[in-house]
PDB file of N, CA and C in Angstrom:
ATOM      1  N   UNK A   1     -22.283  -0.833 -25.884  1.00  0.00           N
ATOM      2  CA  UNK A   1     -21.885   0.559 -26.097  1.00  0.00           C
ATOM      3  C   UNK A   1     -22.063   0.891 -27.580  1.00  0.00           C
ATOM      4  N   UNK A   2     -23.114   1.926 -28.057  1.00  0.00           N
ATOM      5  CA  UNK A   2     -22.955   2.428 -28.973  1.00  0.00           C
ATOM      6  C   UNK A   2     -22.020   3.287 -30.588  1.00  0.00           C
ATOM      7  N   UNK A   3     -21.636   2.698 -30.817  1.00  0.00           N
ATOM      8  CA  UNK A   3     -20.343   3.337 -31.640  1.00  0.00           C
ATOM      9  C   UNK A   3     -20.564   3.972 -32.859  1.00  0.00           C
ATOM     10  N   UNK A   4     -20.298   5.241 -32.852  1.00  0.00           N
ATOM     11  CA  UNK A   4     -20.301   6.222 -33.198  1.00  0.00           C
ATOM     12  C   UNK A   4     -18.894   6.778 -34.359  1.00  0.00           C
ATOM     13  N   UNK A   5     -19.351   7.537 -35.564  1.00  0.00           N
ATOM     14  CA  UNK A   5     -18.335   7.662 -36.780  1.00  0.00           C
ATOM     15  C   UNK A   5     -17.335   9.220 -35.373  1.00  0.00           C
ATOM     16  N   UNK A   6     -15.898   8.635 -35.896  1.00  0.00           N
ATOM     17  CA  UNK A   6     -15.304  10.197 -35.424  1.00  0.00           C
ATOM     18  C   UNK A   6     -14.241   9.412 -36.068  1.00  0.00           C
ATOM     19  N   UNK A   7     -13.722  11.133 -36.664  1.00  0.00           N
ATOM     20  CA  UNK A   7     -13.216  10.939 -37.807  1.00  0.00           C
ATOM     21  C   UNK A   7     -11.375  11.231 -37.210  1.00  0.00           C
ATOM     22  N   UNK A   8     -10.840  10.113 -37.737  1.00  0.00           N
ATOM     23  CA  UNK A   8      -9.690   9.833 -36.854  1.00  0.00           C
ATOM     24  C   UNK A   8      -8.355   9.004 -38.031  1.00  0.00           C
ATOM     25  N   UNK A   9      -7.478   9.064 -37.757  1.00  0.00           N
ATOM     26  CA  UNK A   9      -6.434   7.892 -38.476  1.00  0.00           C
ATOM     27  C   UNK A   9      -7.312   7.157 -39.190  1.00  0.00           C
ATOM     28  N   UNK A  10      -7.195   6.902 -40.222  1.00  0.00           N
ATOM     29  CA  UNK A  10      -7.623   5.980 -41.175  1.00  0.00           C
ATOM     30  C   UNK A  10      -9.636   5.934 -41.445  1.00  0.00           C
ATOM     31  N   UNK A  11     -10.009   7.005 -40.576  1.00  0.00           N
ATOM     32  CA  UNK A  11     -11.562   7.004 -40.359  1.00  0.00           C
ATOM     33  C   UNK A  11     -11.588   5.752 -39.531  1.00  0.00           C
ATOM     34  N   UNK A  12     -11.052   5.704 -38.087  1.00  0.00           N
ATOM     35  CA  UNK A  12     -11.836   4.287 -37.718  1.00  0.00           C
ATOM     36  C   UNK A  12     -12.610   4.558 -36.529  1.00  0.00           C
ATOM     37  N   UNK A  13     -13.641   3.270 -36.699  1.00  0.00           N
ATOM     38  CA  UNK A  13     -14.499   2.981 -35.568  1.00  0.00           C
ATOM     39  C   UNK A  13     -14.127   3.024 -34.153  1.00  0.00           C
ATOM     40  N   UNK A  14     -14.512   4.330 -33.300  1.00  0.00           N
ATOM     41  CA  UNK A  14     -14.308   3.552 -32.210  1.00  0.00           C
ATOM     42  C   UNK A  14     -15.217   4.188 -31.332  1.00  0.00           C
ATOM     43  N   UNK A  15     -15.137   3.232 -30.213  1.00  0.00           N
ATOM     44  CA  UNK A  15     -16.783   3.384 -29.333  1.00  0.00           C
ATOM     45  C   UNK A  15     -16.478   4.779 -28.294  1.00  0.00           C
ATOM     46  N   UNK A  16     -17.527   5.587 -28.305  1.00  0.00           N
ATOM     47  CA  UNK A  16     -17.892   6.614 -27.717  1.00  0.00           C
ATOM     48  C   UNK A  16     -17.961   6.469 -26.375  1.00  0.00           C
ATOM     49  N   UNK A  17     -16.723   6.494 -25.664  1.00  0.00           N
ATOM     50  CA  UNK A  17     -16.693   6.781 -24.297  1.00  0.00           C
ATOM     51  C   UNK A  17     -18.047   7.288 -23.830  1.00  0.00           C
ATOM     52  N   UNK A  18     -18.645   6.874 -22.979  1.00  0.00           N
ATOM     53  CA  UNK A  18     -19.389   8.294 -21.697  1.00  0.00           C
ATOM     54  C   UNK A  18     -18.545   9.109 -20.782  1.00  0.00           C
ATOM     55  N   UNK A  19     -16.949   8.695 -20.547  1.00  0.00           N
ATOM     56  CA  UNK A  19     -16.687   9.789 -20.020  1.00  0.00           C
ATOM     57  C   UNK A  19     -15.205   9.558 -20.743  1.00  0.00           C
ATOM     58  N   UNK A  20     -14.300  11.132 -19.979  1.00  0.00           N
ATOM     59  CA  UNK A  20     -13.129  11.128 -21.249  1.00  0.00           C
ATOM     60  C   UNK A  20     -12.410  10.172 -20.878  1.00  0.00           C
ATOM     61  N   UNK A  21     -11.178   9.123 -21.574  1.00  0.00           N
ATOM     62  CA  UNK A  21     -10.423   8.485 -21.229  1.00  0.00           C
ATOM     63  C   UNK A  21      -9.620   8.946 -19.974  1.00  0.00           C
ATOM     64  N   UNK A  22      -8.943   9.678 -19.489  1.00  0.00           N
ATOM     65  CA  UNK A  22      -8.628   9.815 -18.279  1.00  0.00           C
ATOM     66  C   UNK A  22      -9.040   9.797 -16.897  1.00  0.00           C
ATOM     67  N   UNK A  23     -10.627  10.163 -17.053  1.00  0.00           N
ATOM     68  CA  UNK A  23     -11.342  10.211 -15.924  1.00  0.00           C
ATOM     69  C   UNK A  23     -11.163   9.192 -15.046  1.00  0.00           C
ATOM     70  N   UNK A  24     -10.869   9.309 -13.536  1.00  0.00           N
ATOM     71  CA  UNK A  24     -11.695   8.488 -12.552  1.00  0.00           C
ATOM     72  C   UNK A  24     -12.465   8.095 -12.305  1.00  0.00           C
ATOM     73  N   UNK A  25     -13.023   6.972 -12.163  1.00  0.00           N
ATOM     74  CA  UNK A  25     -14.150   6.495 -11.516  1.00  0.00           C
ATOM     75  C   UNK A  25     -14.149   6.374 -10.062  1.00  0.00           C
ATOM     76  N   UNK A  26     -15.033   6.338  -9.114  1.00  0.00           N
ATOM     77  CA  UNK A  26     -15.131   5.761  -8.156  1.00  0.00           C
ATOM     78  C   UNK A  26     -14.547   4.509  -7.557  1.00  0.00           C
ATOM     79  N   UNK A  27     -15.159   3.641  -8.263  1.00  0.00           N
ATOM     80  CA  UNK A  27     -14.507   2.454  -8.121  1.00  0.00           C
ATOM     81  C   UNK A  27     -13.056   2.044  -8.293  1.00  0.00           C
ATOM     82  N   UNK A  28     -12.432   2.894  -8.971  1.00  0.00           N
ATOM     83  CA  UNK A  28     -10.732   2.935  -8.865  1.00  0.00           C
ATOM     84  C   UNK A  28     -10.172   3.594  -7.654  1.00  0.00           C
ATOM     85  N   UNK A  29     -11.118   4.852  -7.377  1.00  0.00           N
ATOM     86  CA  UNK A  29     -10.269   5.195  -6.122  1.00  0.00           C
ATOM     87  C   UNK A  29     -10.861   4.785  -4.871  1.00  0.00           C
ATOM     88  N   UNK A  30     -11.708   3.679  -4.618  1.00  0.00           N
ATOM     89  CA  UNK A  30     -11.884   2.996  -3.545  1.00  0.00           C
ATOM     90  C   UNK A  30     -11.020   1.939  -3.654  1.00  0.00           C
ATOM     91  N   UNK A  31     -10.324   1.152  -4.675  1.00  0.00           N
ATOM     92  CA  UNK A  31      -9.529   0.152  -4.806  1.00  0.00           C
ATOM     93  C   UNK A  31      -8.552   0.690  -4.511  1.00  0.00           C
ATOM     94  N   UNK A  32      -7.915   1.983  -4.954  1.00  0.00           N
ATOM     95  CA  UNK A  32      -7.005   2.446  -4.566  1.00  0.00           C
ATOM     96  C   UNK A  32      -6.478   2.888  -2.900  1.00  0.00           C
ATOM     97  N   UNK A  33      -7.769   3.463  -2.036  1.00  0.00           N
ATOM     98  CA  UNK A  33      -7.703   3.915  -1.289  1.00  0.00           C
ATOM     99  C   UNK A  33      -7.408   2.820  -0.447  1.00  0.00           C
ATOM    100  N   UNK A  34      -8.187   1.696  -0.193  1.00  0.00           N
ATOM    101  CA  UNK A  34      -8.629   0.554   0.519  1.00  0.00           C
ATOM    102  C   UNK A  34      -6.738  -0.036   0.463  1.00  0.00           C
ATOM    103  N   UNK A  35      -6.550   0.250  -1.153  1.00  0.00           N
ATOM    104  CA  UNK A  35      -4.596  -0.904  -1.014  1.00  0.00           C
ATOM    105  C   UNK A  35      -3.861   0.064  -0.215  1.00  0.00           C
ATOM    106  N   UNK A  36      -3.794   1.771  -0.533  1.00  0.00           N
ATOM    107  CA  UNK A  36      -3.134   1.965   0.108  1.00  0.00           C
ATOM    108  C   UNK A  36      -3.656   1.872   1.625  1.00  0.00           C
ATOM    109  N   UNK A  37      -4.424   1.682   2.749  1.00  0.00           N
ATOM    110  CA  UNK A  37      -4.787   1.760   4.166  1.00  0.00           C
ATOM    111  C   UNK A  37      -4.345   0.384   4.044  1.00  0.00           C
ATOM    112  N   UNK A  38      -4.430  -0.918   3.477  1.00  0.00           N
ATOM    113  CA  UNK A  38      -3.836  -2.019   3.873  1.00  0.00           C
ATOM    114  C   UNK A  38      -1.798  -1.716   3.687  1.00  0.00           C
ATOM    115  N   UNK A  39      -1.614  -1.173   2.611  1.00  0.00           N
ATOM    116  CA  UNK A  39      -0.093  -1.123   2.842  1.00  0.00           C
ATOM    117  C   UNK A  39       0.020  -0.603   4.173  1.00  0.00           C
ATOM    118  N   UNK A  40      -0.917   1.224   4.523  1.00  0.00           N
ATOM    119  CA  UNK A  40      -0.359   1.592   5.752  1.00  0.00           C
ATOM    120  C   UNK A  40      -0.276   0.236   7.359  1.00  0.00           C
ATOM    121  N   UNK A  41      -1.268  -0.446   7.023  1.00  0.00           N
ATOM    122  CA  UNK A  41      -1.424  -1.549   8.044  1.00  0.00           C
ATOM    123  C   UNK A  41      -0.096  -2.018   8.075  1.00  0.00           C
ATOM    124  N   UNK A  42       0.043  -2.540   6.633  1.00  0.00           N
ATOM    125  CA  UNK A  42       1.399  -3.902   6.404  1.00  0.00           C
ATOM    126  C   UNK A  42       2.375  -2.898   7.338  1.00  0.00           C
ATOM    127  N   UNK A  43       2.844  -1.976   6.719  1.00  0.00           N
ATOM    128  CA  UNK A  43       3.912  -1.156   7.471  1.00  0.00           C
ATOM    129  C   UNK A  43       4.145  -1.070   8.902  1.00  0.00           C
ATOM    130  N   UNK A  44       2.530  -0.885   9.680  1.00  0.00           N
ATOM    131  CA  UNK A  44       2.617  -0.921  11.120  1.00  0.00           C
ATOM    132  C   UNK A  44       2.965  -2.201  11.476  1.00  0.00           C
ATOM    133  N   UNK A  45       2.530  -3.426  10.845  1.00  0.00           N
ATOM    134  CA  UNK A  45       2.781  -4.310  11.441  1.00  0.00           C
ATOM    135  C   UNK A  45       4.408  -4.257  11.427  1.00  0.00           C
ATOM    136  N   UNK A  46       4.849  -4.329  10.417  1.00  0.00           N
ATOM    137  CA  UNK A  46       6.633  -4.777   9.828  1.00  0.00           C
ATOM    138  C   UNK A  46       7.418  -4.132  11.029  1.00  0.00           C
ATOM    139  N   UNK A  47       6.931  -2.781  11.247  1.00  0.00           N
ATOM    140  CA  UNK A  47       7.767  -1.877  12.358  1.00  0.00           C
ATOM    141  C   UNK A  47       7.416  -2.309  13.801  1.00  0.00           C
ATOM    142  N   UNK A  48       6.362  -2.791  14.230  1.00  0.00           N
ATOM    143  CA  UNK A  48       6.345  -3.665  15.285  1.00  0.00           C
ATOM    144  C   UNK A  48       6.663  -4.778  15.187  1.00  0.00           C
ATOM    145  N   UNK A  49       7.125  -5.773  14.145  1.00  0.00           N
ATOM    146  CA  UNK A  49       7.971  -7.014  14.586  1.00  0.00           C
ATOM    147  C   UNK A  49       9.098  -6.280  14.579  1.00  0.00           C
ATOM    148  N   UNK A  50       9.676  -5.443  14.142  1.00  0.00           N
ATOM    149  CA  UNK A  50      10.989  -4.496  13.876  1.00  0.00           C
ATOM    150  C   UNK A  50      11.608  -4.404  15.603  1.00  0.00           C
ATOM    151  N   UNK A  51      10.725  -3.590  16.034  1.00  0.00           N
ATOM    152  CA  UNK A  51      11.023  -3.352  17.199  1.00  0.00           C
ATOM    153  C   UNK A  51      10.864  -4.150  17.983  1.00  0.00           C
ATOM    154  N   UNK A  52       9.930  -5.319  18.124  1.00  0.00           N
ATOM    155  CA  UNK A  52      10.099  -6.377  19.197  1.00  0.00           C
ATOM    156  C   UNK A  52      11.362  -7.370  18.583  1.00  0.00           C
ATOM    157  N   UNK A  53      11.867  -7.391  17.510  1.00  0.00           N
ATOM    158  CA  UNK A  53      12.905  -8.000  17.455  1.00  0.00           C
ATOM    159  C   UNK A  53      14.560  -7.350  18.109  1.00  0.00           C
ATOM    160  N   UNK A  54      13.902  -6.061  17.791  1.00  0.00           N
ATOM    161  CA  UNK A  54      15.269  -5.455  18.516  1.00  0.00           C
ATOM    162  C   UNK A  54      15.436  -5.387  19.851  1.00  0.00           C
ATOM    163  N   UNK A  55      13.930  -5.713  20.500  1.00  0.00           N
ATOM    164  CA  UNK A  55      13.949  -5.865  22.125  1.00  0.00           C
ATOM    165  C   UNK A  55      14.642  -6.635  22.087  1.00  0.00           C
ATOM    166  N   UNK A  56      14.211  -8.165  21.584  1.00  0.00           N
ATOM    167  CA  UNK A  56      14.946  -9.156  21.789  1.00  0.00           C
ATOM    168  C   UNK A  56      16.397  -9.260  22.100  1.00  0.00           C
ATOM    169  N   UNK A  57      16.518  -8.472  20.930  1.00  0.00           N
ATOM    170  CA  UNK A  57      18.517  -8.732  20.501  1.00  0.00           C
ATOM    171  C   UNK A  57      19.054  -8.049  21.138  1.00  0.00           C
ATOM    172  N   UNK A  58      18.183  -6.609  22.026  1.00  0.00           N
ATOM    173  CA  UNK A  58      19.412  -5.786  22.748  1.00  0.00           C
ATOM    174  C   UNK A  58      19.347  -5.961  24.374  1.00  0.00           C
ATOM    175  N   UNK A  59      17.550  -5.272  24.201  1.00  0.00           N
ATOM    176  CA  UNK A  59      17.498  -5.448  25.895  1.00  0.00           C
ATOM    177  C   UNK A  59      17.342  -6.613  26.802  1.00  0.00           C
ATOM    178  N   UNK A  60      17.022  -7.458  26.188  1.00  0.00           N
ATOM    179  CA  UNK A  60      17.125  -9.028  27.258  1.00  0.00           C
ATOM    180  C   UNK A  60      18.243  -8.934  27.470  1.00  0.00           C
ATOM    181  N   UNK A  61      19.697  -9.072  26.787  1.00  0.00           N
ATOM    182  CA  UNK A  61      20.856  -9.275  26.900  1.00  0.00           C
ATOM    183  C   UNK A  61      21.255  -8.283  28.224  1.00  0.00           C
ATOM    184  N   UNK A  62      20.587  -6.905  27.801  1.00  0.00           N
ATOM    185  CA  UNK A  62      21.333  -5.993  28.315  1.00  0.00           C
ATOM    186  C   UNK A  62      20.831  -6.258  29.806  1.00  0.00           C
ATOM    187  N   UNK A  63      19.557  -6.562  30.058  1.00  0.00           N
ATOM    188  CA  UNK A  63      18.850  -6.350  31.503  1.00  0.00           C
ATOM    189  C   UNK A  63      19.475  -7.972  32.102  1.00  0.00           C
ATOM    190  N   UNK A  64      20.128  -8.680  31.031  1.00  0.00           N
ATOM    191  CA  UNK A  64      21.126 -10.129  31.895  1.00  0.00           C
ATOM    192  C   UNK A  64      21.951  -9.870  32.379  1.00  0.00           C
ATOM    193  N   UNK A  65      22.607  -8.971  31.335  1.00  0.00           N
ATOM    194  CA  UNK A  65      23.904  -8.599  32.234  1.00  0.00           C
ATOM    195  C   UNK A  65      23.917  -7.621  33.535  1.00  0.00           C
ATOM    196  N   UNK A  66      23.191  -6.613  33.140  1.00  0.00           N
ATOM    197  CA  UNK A  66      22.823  -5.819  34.574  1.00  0.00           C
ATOM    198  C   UNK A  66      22.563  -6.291  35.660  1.00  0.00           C
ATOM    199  N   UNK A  67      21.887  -7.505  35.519  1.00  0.00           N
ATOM    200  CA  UNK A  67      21.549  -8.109  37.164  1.00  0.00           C
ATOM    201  C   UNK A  67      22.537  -9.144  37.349  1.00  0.00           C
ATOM    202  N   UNK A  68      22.847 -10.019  36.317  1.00  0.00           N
ATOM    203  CA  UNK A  68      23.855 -11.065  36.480  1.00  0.00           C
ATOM    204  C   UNK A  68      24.714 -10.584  37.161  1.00  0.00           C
ATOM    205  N   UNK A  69      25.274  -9.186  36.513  1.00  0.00           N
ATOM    206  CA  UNK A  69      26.735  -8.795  37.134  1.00  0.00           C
ATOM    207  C   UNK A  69      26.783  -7.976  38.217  1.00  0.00           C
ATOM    208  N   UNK A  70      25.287  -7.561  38.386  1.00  0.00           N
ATOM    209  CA  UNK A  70      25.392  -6.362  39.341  1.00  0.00           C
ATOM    210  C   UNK A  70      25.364  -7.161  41.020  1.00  0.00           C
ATOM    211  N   UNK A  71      24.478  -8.723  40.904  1.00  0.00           N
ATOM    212  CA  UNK A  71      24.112  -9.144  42.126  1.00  0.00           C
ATOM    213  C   UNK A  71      25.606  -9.393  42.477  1.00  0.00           C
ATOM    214  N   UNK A  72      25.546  -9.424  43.978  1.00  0.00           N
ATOM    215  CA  UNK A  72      27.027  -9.530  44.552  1.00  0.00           C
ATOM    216  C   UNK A  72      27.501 -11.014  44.796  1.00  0.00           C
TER     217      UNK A  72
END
């Protein structure tokens, strides 16, 4: 990268961006995009062990007792 005089604090050297410091690139918001669609994944998964754990803990119990107690 070419570096170029701009006249700044103390006159110092510094290299001439091609684009302004804030800008986006591409390549940040595909890194970006790509983490967030894997968080949205992580999430689906977490809420489906979520809920098959709560099958576990409520309705097995509940569908034992219903027939356990209901048969005569």
């Amino acid at each position: 990268m070419e570096r170029k005089w701009r006249p700044g604090w103390a006159g110092a050297w510094l290299p001439q961006l091609d684009k302004p410091p804030g800008a986006l690139d591409s390549q940040m918001i595909d890194n970006w995009s790509s983490s967030l669609n894997r968080e949205k994944e992580h999430r689906k998964l977490e809420m489906m062990m979520i809920s098959r754990t709560l099958c576990k803990v409520f309705y097995r119990p509940l569908l034992f007792y219903y027939f356990y107690f209901s048969s005569p």
